[in-house]
Protein backbone atom coordinates (compact mmCIF):
# COMPACT_ATOMS: atom_id res chain seq x y z
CA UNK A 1 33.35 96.80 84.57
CA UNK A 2 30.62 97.89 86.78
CA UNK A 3 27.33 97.66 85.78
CA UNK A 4 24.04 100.10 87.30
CA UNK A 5 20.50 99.00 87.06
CA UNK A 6 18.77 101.47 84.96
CA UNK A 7 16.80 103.75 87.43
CA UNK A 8 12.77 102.88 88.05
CA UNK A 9 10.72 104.81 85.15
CA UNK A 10 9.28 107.78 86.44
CA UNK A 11 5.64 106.88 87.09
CA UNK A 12 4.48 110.47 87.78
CA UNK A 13 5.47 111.46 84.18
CA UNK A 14 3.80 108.43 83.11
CA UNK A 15 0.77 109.42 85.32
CA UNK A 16 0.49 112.77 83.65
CA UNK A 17 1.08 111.68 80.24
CA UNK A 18 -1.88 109.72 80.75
CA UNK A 19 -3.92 111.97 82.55
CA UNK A 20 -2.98 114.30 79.88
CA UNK A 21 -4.26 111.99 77.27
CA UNK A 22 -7.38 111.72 78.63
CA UNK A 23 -8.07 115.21 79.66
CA UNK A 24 -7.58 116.08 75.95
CA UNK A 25 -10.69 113.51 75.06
CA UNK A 26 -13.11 115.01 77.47
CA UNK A 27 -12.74 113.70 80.58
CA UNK A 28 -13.23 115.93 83.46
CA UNK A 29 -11.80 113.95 86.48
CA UNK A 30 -8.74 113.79 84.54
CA UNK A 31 -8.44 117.15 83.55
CA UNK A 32 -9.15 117.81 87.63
CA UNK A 33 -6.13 115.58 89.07
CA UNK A 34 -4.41 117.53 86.45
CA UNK A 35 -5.01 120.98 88.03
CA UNK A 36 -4.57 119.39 91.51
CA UNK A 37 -1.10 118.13 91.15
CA UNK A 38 -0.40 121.83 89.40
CA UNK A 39 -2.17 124.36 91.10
CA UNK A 40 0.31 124.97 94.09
CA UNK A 41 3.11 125.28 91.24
CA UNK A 42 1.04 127.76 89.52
CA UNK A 43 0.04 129.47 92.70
CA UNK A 44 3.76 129.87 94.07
CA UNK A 45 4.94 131.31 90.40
CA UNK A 46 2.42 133.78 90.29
CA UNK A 47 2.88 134.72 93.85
CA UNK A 48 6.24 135.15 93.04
CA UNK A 49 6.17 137.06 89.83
CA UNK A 50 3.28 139.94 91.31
CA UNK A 51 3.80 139.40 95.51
CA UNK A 52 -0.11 139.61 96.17
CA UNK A 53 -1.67 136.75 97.53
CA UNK A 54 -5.19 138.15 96.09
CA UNK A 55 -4.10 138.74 92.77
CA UNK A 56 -2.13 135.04 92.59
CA UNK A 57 -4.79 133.30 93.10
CA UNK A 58 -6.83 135.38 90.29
CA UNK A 59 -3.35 134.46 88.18
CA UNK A 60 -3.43 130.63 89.16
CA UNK A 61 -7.43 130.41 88.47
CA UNK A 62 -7.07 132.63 84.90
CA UNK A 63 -4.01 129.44 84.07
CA UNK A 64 -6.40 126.96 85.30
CA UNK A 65 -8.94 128.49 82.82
CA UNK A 66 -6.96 128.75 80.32
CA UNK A 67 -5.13 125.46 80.47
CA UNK A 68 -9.05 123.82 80.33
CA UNK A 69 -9.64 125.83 76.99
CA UNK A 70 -5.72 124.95 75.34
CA UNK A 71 -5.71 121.18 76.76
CA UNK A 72 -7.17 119.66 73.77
CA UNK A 73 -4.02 121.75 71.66
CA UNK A 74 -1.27 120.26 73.59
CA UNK A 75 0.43 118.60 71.57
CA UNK A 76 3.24 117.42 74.30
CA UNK A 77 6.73 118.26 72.04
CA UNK A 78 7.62 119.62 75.67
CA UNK A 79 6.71 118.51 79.38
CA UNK A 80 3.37 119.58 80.63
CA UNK A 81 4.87 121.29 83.04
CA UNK A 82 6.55 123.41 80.74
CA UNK A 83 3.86 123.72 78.84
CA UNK A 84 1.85 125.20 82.41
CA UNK A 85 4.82 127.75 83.24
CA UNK A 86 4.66 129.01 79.88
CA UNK A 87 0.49 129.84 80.48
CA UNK A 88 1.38 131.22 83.97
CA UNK A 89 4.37 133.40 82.62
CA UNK A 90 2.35 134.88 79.71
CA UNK A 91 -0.87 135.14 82.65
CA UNK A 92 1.05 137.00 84.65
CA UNK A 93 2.27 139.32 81.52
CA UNK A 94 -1.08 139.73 81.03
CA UNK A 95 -1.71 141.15 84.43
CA UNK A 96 1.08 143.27 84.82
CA UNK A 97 -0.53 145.01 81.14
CA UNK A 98 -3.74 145.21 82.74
CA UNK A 99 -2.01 146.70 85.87
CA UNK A 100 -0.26 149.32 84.08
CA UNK A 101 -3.04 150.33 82.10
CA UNK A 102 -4.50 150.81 85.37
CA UNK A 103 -2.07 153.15 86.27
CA UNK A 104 -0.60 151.17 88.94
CA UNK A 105 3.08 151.91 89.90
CA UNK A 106 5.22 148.70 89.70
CA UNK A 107 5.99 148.89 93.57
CA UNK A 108 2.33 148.40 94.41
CA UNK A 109 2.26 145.19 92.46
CA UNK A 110 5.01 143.68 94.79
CA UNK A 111 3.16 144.81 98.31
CA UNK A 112 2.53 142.52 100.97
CA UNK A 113 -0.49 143.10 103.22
CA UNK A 114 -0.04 141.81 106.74
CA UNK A 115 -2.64 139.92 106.36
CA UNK A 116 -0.96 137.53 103.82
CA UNK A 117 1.48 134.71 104.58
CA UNK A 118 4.29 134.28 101.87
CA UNK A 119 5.70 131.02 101.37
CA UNK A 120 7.80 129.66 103.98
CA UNK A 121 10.93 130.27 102.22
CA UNK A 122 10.47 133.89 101.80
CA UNK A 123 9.57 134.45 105.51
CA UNK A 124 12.34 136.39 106.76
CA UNK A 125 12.39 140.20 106.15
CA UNK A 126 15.51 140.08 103.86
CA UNK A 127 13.92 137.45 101.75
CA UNK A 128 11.14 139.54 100.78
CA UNK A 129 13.25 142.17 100.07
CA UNK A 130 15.17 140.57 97.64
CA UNK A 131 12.04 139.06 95.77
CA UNK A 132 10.94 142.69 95.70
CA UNK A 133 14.35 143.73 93.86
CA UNK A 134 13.85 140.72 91.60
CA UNK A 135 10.12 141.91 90.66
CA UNK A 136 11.74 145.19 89.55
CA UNK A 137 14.23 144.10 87.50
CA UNK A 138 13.59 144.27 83.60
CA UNK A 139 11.03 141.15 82.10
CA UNK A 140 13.59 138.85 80.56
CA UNK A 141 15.90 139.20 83.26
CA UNK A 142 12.81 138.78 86.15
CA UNK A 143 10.94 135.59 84.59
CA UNK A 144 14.75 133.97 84.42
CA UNK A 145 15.74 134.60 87.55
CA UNK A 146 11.97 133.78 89.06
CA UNK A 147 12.28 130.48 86.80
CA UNK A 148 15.93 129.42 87.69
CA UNK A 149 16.04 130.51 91.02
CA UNK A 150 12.79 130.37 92.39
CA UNK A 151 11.26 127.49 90.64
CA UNK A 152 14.59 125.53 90.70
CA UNK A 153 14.76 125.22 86.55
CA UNK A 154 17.61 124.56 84.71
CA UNK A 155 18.44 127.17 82.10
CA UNK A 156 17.61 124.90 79.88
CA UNK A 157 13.76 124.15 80.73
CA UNK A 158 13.93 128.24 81.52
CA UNK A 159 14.69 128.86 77.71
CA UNK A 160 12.03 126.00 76.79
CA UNK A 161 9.07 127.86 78.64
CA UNK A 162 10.59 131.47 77.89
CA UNK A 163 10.88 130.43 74.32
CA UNK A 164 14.29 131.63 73.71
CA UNK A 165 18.12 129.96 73.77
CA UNK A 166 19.58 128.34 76.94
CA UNK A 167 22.81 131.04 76.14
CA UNK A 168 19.88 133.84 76.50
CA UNK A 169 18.45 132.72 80.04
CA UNK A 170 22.42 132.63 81.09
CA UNK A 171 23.18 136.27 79.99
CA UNK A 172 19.79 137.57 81.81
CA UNK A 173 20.58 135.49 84.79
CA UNK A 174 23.81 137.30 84.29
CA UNK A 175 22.70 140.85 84.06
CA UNK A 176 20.31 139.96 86.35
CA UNK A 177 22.87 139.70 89.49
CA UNK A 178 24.97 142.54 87.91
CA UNK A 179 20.92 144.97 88.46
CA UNK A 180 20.42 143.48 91.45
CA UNK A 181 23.92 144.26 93.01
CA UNK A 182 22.95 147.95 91.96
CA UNK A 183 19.70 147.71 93.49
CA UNK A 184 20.62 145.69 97.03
C-alpha cells in the first residue's frame, strides 16, 4: 500500500484569497497586486477576442475599472480568476456592441497593424490566420474556443465563466472545429 504526501497547498490561491479579502475592505495596495498579477491575463484575452493591440488595452483597463467598482460584490462561490474572465468576456461583448453600432465590419475588428506585436505564440502567419477564423465564428462558439484553447481552460471552468453547462462548451467547441474546417 503506497502512500503520497498530500501535495504543498497552493500559496498563490491563498495569496489571492487574501489579497482579495482585503481589497474588498478598502485597501488599495491590495486591490493593486491584484490587478498586477491579472492584467497580462486580461490583456492576452482581450487581445485575443478583438486582435487590436489599441483597443485591448482599452478592454484590459475598462476590466480593471470595473473589477475596482464590483470587488467589494465578490462574493468568491468561484475562483477570482473566473470571476475576472467573466468581466473581460462580457467587456469585450460590450465592445464588439459598441463596434457594431459604429458600423464597423467584423473583419476590421480582427486587423493587425504592423506596428503591433502579437503574442509570441501567434507569431507565425498561419497562426494569425487561424485566430482570425476563430474571431469570426459565432459568440458561443468563439468565447469557448478563445477560453479552452487559448486560455488553456477546462470545459469545465469555460462553462463556469460563460455561465452555461460543461456539455454546452463541448458542443460549441464541437461546432466550432466543424465552422472552422469550412472556413480554413
Amino acid at each position: 500500500m503506497g502512500l503520497t504526501a498530500a501535495p504543498p497547498p497552493d500559496t498563490s490561491e491563498a495569496l489571492i484569497a487574501a489579497l482579495v479579502l482585503r481589497a474588498r475592505q478598502g485597501d488599495g495596495a491590495a486591490f493593486g497586486a491584484l490587478i498586477a498579477d491579472q492584467y497580462e491575463r486580461i490583456y492576452r484575452a482581450a487581445w485575443r477576442w478583438c486582435g487590436n493591440r489599441d483597443d485591448a488595452e482599452d478592454i484590459a483597463q475598462e476590466v480593471c475599472v470595473k473589477i475596482g467598482q464590483g470587488i467589494s460584490a465578490f462574493d468568491g462561490r468561484s475562483a477570482f480568476s473566473s470571476w475576472v474572465y467573466r468581466i473581460t468576456l462580457n467587456a469585450v461583448r460590450d465592445w464588439q456592441r459598441a463596434g457594431a453600432r459604429r458600423g464597423r465590419q467584423a473583419s476590421a475588428f480582427a486587423e493587425v497593424s504592423h506596428t503591433e506585436s502579437a503574442p509570441e505564440q501567434e507569431a507565425s502567419a498561419t497562426s494569425r490566420q487561424l485566430w482570425d477564423a476563430v474571431r469570426q465564428l459565432p459568440d458561443k462558439q468563439r468565447d469557448a474556443v478563445l477560453l479552452v484553447y487559448a486560455e488553456e481552460l477546462s470545459h469545465a471552468e469555460a462553462a463556469t465563466i460563460m455561465g452555461i453547462k460543461e456539455a454546452t462548451v463541448s458542443f460549441h467547441v464541437y461546432e466550432a472545429r466543424k465552422t472552422l474546417r469550412g472556413l480554413l
